[in-house]
PDB file of N, CA and C in Angstrom:
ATOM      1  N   UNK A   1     -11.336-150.223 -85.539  1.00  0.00           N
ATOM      2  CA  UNK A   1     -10.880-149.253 -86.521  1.00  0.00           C
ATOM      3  C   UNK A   1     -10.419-147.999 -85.782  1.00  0.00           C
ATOM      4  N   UNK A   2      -9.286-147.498 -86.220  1.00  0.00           N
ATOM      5  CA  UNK A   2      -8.556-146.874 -85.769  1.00  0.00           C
ATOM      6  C   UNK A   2      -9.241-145.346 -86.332  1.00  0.00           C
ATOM      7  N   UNK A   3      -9.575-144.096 -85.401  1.00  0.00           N
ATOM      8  CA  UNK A   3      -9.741-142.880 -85.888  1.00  0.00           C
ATOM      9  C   UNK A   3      -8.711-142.310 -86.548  1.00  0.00           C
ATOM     10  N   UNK A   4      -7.724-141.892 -86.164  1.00  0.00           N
ATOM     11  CA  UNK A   4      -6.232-141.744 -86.766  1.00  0.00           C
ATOM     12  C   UNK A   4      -5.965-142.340 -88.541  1.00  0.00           C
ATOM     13  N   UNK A   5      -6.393-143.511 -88.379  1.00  0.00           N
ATOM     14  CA  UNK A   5      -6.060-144.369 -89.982  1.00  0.00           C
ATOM     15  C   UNK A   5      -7.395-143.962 -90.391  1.00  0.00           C
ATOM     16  N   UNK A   6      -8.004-143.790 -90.239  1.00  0.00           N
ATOM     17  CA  UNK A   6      -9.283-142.681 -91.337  1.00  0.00           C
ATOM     18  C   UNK A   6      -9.193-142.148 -91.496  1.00  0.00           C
ATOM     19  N   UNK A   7      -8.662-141.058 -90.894  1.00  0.00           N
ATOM     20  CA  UNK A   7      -8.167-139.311 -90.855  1.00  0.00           C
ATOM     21  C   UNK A   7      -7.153-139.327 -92.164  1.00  0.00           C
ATOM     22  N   UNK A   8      -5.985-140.178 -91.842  1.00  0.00           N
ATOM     23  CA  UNK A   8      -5.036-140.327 -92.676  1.00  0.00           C
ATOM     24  C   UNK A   8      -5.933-140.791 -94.213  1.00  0.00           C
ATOM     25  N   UNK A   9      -6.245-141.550 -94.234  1.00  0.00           N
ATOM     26  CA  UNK A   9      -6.953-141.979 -95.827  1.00  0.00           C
ATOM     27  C   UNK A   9      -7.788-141.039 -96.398  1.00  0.00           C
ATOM     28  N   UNK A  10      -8.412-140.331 -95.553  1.00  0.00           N
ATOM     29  CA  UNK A  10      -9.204-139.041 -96.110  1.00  0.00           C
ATOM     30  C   UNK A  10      -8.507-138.391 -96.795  1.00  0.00           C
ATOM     31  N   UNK A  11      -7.293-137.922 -95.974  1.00  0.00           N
ATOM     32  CA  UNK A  11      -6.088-136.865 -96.679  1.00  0.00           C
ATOM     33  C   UNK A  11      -5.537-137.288 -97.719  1.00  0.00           C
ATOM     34  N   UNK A  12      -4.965-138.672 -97.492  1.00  0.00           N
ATOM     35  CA  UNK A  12      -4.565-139.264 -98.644  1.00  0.00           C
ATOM     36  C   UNK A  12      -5.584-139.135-100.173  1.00  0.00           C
ATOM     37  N   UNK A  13      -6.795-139.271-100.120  1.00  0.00           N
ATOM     38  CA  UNK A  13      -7.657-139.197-100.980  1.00  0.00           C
ATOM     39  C   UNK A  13      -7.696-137.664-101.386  1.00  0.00           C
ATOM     40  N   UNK A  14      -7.593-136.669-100.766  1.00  0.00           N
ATOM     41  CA  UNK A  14      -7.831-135.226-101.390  1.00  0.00           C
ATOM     42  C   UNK A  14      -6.521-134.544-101.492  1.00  0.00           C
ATOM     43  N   UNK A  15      -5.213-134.997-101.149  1.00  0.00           N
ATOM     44  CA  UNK A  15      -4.198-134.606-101.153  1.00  0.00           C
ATOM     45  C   UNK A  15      -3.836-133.986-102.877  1.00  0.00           C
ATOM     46  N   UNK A  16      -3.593-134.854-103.643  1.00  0.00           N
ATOM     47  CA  UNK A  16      -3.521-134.300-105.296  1.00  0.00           C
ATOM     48  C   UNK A  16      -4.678-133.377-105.816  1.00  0.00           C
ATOM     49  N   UNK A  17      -5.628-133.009-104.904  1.00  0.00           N
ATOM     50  CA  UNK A  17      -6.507-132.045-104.957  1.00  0.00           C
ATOM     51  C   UNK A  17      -5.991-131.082-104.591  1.00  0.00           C
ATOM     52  N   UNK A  18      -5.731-131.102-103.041  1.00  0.00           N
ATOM     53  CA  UNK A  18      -5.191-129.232-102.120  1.00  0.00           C
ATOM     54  C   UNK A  18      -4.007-129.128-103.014  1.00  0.00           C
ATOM     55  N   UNK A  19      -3.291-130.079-103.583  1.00  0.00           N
ATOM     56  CA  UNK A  19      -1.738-129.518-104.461  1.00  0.00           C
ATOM     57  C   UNK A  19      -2.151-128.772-105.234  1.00  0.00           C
ATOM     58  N   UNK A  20      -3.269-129.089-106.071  1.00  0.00           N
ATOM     59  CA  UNK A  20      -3.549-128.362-107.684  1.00  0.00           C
ATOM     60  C   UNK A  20      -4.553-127.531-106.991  1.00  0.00           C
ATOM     61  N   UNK A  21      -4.931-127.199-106.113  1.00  0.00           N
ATOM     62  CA  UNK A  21      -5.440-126.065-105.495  1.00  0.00           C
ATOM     63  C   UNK A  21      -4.370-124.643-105.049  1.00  0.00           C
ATOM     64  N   UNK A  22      -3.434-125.287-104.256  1.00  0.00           N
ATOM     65  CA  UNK A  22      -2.716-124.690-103.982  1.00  0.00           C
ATOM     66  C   UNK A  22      -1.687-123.917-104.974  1.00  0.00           C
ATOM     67  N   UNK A  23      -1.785-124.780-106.319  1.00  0.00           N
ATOM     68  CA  UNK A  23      -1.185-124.432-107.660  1.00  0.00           C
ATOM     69  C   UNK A  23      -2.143-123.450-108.610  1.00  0.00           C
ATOM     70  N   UNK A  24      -2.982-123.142-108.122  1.00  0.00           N
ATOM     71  CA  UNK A  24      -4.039-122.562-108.838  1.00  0.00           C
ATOM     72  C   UNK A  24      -3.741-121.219-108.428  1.00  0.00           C
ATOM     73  N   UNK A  25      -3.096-120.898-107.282  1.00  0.00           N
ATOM     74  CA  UNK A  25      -2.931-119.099-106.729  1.00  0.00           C
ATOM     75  C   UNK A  25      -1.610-119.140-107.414  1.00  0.00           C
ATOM     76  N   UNK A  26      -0.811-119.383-107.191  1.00  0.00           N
ATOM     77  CA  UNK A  26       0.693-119.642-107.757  1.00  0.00           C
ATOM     78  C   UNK A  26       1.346-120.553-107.765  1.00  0.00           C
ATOM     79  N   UNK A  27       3.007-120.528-108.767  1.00  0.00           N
ATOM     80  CA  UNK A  27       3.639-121.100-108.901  1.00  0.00           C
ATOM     81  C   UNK A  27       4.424-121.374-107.902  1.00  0.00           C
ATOM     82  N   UNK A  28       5.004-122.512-107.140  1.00  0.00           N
ATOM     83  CA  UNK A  28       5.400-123.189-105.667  1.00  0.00           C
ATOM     84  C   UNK A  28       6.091-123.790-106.508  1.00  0.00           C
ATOM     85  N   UNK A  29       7.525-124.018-105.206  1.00  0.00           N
ATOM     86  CA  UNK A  29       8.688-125.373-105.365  1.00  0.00           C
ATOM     87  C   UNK A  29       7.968-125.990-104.344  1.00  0.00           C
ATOM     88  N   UNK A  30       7.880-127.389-104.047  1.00  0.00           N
ATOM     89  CA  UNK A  30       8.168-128.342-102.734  1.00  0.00           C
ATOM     90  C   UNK A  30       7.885-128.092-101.695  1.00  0.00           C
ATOM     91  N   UNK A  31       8.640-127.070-101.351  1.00  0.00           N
ATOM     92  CA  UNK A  31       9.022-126.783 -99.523  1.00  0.00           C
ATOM     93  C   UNK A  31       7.883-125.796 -99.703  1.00  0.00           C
ATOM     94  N   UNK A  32       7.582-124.723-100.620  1.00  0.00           N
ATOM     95  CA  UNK A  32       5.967-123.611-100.278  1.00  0.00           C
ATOM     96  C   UNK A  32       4.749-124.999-100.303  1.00  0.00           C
ATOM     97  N   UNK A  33       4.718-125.916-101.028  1.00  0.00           N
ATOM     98  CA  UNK A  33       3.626-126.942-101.173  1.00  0.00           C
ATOM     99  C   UNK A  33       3.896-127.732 -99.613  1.00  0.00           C
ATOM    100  N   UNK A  34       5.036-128.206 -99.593  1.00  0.00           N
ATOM    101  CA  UNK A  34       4.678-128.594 -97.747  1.00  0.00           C
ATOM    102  C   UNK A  34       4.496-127.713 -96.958  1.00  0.00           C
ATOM    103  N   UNK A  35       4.541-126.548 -96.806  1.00  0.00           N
ATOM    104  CA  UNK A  35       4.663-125.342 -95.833  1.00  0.00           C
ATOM    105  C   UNK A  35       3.272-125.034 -96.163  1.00  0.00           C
ATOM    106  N   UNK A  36       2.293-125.058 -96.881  1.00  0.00           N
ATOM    107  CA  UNK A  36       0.917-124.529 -96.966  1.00  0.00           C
ATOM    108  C   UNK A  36       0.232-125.552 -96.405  1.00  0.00           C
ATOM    109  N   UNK A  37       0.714-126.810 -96.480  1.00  0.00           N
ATOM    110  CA  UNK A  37      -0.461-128.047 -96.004  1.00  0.00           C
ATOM    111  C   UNK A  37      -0.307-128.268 -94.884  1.00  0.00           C
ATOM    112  N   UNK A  38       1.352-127.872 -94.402  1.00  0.00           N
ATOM    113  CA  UNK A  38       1.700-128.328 -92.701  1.00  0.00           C
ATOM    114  C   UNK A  38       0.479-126.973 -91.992  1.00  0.00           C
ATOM    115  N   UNK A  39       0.726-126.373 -92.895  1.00  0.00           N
ATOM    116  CA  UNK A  39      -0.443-124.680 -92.072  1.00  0.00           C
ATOM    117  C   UNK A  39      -1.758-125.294 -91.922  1.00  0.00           C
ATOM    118  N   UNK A  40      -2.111-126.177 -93.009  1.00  0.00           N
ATOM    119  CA  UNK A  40      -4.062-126.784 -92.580  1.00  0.00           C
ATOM    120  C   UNK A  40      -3.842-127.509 -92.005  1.00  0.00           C
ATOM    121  N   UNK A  41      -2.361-128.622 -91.499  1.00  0.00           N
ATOM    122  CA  UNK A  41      -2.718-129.636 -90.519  1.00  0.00           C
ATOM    123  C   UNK A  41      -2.876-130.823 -91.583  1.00  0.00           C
ATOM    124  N   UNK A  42      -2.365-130.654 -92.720  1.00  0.00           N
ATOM    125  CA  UNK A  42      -2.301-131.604 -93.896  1.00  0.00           C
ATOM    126  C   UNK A  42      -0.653-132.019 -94.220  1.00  0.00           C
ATOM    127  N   UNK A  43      -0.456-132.701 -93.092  1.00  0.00           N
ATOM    128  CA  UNK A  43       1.393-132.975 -92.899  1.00  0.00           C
ATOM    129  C   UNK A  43       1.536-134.073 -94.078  1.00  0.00           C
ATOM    130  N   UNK A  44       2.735-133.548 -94.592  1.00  0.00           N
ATOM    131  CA  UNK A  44       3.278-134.620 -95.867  1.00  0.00           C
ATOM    132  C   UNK A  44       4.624-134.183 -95.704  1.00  0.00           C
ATOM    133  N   UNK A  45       5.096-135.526 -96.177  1.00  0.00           N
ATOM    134  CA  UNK A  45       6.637-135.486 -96.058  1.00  0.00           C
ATOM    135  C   UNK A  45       7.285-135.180 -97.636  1.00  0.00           C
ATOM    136  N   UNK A  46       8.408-134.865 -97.991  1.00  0.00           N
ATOM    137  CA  UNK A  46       8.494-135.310 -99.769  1.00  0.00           C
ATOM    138  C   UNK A  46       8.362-136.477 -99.774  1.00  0.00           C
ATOM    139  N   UNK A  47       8.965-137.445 -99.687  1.00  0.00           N
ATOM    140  CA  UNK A  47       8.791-138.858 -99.672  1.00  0.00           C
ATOM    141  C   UNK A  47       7.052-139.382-100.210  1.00  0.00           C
ATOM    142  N   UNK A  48       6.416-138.469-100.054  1.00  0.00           N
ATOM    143  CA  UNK A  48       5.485-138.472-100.307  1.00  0.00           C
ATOM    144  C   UNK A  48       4.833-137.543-101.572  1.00  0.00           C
ATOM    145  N   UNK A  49       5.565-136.800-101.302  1.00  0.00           N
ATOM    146  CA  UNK A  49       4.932-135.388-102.227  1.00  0.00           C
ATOM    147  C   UNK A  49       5.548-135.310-103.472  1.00  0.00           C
ATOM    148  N   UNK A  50       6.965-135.642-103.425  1.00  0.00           N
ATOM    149  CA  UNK A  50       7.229-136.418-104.852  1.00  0.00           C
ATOM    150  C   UNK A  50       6.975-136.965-105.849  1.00  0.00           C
ATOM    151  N   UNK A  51       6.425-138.219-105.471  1.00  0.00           N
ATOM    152  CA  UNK A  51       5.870-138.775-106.526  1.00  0.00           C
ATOM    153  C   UNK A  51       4.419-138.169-107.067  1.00  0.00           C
ATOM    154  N   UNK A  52       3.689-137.796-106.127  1.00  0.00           N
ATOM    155  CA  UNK A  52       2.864-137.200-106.588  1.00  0.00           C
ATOM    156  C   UNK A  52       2.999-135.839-107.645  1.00  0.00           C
ATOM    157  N   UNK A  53       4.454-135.267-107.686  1.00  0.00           N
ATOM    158  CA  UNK A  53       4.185-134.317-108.170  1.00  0.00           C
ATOM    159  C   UNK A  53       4.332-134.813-109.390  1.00  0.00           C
ATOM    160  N   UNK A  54       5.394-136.034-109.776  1.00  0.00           N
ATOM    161  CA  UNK A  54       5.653-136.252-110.811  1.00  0.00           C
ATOM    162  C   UNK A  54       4.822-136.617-111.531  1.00  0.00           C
ATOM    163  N   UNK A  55       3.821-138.138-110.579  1.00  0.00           N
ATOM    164  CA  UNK A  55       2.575-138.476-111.586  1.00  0.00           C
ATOM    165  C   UNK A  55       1.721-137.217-112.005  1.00  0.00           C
ATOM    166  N   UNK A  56       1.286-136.205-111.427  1.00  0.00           N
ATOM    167  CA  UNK A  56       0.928-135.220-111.974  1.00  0.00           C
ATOM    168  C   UNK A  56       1.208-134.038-113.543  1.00  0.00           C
ATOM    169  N   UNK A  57       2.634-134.275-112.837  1.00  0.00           N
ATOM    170  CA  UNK A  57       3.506-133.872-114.143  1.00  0.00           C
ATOM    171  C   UNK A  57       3.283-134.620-115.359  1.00  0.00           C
ATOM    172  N   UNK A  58       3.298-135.855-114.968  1.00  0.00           N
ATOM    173  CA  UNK A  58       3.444-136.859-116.392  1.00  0.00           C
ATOM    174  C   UNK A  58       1.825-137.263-117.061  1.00  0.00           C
ATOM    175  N   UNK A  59       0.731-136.934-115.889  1.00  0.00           N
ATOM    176  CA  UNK A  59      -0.599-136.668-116.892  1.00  0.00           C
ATOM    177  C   UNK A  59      -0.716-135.173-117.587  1.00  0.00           C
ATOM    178  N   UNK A  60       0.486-134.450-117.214  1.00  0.00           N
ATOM    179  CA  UNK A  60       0.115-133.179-118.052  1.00  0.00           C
ATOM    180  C   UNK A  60      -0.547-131.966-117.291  1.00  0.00           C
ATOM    181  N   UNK A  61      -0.784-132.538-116.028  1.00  0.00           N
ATOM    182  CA  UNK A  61      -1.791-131.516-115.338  1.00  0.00           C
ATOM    183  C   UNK A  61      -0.682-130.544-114.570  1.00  0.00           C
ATOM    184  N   UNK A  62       0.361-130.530-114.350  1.00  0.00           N
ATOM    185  CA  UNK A  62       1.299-129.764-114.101  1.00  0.00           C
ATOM    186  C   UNK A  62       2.728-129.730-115.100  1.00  0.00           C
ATOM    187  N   UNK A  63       3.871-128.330-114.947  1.00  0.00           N
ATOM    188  CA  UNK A  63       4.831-128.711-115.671  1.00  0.00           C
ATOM    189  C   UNK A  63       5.865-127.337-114.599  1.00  0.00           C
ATOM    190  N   UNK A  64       6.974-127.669-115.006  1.00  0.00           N
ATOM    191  CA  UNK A  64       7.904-126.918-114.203  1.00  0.00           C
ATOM    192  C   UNK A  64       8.975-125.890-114.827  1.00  0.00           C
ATOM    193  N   UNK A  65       9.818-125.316-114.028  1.00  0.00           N
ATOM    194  CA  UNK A  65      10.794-125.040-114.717  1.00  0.00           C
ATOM    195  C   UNK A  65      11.941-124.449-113.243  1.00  0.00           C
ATOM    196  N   UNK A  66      13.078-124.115-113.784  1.00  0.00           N
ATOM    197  CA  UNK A  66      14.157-124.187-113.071  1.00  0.00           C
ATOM    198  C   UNK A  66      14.246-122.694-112.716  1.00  0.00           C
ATOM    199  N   UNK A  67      14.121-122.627-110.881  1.00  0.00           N
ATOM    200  CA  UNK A  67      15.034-120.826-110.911  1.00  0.00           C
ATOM    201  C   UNK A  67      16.364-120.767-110.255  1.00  0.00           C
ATOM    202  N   UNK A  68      17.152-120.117-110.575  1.00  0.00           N
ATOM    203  CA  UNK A  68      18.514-119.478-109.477  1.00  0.00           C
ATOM    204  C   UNK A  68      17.629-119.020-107.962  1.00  0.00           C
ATOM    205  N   UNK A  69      18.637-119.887-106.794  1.00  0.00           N
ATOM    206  CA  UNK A  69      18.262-119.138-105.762  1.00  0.00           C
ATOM    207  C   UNK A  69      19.434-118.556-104.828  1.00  0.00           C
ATOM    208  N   UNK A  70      19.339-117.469-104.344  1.00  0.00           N
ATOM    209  CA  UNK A  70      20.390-117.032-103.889  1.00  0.00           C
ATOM    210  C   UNK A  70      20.592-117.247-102.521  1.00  0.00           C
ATOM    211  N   UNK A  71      19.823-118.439-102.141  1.00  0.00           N
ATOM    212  CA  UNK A  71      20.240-119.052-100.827  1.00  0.00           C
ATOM    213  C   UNK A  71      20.432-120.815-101.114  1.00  0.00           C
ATOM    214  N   UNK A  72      21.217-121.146-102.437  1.00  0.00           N
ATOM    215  CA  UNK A  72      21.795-122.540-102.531  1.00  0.00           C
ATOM    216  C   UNK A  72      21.184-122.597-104.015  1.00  0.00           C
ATOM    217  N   UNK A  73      20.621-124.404-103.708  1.00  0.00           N
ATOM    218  CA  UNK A  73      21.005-124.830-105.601  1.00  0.00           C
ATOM    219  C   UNK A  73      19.402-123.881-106.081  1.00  0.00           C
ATOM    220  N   UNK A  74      19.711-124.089-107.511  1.00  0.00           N
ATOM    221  CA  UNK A  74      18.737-123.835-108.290  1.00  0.00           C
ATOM    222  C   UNK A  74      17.121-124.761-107.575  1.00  0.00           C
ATOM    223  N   UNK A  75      15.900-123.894-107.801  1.00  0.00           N
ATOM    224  CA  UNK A  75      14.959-124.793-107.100  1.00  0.00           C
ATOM    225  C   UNK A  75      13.557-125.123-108.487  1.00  0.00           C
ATOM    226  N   UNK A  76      12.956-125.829-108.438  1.00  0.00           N
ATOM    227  CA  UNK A  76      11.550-126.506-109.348  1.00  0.00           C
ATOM    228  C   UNK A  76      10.623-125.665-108.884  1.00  0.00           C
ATOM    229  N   UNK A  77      10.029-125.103-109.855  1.00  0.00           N
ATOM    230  CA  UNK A  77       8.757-124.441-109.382  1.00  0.00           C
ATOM    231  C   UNK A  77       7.828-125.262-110.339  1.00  0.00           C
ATOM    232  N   UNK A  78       7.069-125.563-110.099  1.00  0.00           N
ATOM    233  CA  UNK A  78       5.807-126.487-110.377  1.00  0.00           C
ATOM    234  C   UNK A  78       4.894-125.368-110.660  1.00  0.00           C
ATOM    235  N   UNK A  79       4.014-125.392-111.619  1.00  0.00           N
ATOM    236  CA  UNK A  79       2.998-124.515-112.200  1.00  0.00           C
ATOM    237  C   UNK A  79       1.668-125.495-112.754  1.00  0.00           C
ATOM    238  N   UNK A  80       0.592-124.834-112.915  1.00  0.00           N
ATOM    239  CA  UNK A  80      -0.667-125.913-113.340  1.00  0.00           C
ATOM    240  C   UNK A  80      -0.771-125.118-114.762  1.00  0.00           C
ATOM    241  N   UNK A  81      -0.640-127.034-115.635  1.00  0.00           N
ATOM    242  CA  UNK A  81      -0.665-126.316-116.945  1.00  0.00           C
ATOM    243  C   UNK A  81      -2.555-125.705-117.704  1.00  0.00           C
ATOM    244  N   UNK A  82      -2.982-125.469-118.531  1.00  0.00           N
ATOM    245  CA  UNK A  82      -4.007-125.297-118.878  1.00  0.00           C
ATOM    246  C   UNK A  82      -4.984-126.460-118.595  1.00  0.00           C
ATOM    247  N   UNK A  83      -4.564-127.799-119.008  1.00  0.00           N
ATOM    248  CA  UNK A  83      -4.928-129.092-118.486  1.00  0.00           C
ATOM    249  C   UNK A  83      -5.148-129.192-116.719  1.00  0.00           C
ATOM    250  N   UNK A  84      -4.417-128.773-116.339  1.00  0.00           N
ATOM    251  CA  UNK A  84      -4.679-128.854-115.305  1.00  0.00           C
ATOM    252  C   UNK A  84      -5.349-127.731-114.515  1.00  0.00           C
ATOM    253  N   UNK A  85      -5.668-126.782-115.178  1.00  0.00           N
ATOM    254  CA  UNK A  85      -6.567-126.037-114.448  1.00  0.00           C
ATOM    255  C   UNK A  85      -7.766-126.367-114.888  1.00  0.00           C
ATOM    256  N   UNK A  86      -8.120-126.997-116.257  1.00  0.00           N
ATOM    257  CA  UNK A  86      -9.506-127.545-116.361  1.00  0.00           C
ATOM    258  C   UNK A  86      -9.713-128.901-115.412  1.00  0.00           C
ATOM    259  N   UNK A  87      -8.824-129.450-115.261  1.00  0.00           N
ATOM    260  CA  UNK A  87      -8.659-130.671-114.631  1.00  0.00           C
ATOM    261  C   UNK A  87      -9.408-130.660-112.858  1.00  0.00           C
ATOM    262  N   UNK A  88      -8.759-129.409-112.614  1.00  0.00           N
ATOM    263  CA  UNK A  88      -8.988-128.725-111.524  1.00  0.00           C
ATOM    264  C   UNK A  88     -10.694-128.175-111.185  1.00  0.00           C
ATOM    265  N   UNK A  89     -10.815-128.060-112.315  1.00  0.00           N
ATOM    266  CA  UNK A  89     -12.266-127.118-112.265  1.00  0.00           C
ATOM    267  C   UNK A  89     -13.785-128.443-112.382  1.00  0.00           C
ATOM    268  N   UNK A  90     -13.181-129.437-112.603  1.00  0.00           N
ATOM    269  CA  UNK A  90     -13.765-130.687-112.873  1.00  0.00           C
ATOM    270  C   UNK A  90     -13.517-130.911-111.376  1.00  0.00           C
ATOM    271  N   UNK A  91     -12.564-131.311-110.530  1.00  0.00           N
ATOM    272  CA  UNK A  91     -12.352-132.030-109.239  1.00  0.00           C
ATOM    273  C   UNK A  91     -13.210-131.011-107.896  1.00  0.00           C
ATOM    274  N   UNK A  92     -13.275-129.715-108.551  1.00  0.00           N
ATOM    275  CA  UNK A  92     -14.171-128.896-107.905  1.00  0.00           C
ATOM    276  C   UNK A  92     -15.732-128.836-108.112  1.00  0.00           C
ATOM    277  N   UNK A  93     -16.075-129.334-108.951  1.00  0.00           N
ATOM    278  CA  UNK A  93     -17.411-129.605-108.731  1.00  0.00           C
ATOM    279  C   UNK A  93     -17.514-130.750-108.389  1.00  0.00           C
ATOM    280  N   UNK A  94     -16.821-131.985-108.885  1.00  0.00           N
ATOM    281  CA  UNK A  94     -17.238-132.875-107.827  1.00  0.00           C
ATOM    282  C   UNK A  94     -16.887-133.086-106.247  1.00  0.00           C
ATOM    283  N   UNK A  95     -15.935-132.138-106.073  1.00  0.00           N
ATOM    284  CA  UNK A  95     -15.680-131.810-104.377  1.00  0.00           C
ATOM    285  C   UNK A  95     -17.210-131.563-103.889  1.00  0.00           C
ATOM    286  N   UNK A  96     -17.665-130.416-104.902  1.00  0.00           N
ATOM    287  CA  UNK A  96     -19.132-130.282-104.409  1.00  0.00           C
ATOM    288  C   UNK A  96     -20.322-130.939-104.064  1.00  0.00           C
ATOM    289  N   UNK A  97     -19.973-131.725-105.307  1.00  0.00           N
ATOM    290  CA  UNK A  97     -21.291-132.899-105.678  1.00  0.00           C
ATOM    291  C   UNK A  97     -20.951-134.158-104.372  1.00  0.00           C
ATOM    292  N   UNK A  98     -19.649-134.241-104.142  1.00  0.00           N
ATOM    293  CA  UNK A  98     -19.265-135.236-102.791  1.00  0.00           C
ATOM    294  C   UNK A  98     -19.846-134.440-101.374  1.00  0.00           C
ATOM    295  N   UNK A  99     -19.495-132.694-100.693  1.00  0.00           N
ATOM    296  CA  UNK A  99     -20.113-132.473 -99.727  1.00  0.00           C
ATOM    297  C   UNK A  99     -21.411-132.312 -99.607  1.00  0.00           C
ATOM    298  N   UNK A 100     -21.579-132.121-101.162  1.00  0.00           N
ATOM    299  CA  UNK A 100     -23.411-132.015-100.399  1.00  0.00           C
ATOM    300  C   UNK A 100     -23.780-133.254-100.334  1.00  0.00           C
ATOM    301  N   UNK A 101     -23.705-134.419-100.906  1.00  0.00           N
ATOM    302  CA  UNK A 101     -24.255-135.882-100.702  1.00  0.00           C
ATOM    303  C   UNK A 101     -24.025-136.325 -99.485  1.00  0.00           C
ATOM    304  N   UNK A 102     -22.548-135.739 -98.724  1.00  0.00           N
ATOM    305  CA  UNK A 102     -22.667-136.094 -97.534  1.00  0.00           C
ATOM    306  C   UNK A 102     -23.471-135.582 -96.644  1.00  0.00           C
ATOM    307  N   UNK A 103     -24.180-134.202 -97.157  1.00  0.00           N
ATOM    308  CA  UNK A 103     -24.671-133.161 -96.222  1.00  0.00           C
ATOM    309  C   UNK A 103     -26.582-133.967 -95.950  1.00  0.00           C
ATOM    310  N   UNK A 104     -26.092-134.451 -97.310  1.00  0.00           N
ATOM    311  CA  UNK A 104     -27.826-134.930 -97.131  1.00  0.00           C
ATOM    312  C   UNK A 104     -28.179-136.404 -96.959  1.00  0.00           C
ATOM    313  N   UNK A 105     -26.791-137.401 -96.378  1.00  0.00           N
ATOM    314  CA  UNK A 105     -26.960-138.189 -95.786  1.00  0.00           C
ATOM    315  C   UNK A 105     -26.643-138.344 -94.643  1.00  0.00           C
ATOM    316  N   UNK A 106     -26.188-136.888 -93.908  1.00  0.00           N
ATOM    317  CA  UNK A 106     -26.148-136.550 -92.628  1.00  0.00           C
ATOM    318  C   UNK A 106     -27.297-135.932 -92.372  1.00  0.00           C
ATOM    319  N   UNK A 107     -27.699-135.200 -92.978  1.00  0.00           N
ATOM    320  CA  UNK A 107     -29.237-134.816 -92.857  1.00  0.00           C
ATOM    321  C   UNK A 107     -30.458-135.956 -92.406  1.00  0.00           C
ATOM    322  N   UNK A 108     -30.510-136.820 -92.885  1.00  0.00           N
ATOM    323  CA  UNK A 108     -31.331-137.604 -93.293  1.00  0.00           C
ATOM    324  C   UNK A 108     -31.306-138.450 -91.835  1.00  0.00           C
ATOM    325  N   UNK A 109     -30.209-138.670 -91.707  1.00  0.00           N
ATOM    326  CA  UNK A 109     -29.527-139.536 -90.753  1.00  0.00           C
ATOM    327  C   UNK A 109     -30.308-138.921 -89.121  1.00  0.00           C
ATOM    328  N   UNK A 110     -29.967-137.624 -89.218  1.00  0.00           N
ATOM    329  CA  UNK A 110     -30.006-136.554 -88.041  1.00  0.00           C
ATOM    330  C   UNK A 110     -31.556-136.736 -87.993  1.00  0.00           C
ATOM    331  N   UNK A 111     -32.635-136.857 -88.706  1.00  0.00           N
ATOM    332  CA  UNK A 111     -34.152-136.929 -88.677  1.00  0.00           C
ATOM    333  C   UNK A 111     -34.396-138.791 -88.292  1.00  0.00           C
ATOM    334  N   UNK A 112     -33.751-139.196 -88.318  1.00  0.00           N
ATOM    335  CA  UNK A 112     -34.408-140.534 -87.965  1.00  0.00           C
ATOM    336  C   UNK A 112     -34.332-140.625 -86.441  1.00  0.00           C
TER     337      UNK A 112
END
C-alpha cells in the first residue's frame, strides 16, 4: 500500500467539507476555491472541483450567481445557501466526533 494513495483518499473524503468551509467566510468563483486549497497543500484540479460543485449545488447546499469581470467573461460565484450552512454545522461536529475517536484510539494504542 502505497502512502501517497492514502493521502490522496483522505483528501478525497474531506474535500466537499474544506469547500463548504471555505464557503462559510465568503462567496468564491472556482479559481479563489482552488487557490485556497493549493495554499493547504489540498491540490485539485477543476476537472475535479466541478462536479463537485454542482452535486453540491443540486442538494441545495450551495447556489450561485453571475458577476461582470473586468478582466474577461462574466465569472460564478458560489455562495452556501442556509441549507448548507446547517449542513455545514452538522459535518463539523462530526469532524469532531471523527478526531477525537481517532485521538483515543491513538491514545490507547500509545499505552499498550
Amino acid at each position: 500500500m502505497k502512502l501517497e494513495n492514502v493521502k490522496a483518499q483522505m483528501r478525497k473524503g474531506v474535500l466537499e467539507y474544506c469547500i463548504l468551509s471555505i464557503l462559510s467566510g465568503e462567496d468564491a468563483y472556482a479559481s479563489d476555491i482552488i487557490n485556497q486549497l493549493k495554499e493547504v497543500e489540498m491540490i485539485v484540479v477543476e476537472g475535479t472541483l466541478y462536479p463537485l460543485l454542482t452535486r453540491l449545488k443540486n442538494d441545495e447546499l450551495l447556489s450561485y450567481r453571475w458577476e461582470e469581470s473586468n478582466q474577461g467573461p462574466p465569472r460564478k460565484y458560489y455562495a452556501l445557501t442556509e441549507k448548507g450552512r446547517d449542513f455545514l454545522k452538522e459535518l463539523d461536529r462530526s469532524w469532531d466526533e471523527l478526531v477525537e475517536a481517532v485521538r483515543m484510539i491513538q491514545s490507547k494504542s500509545a499505552k499498550i
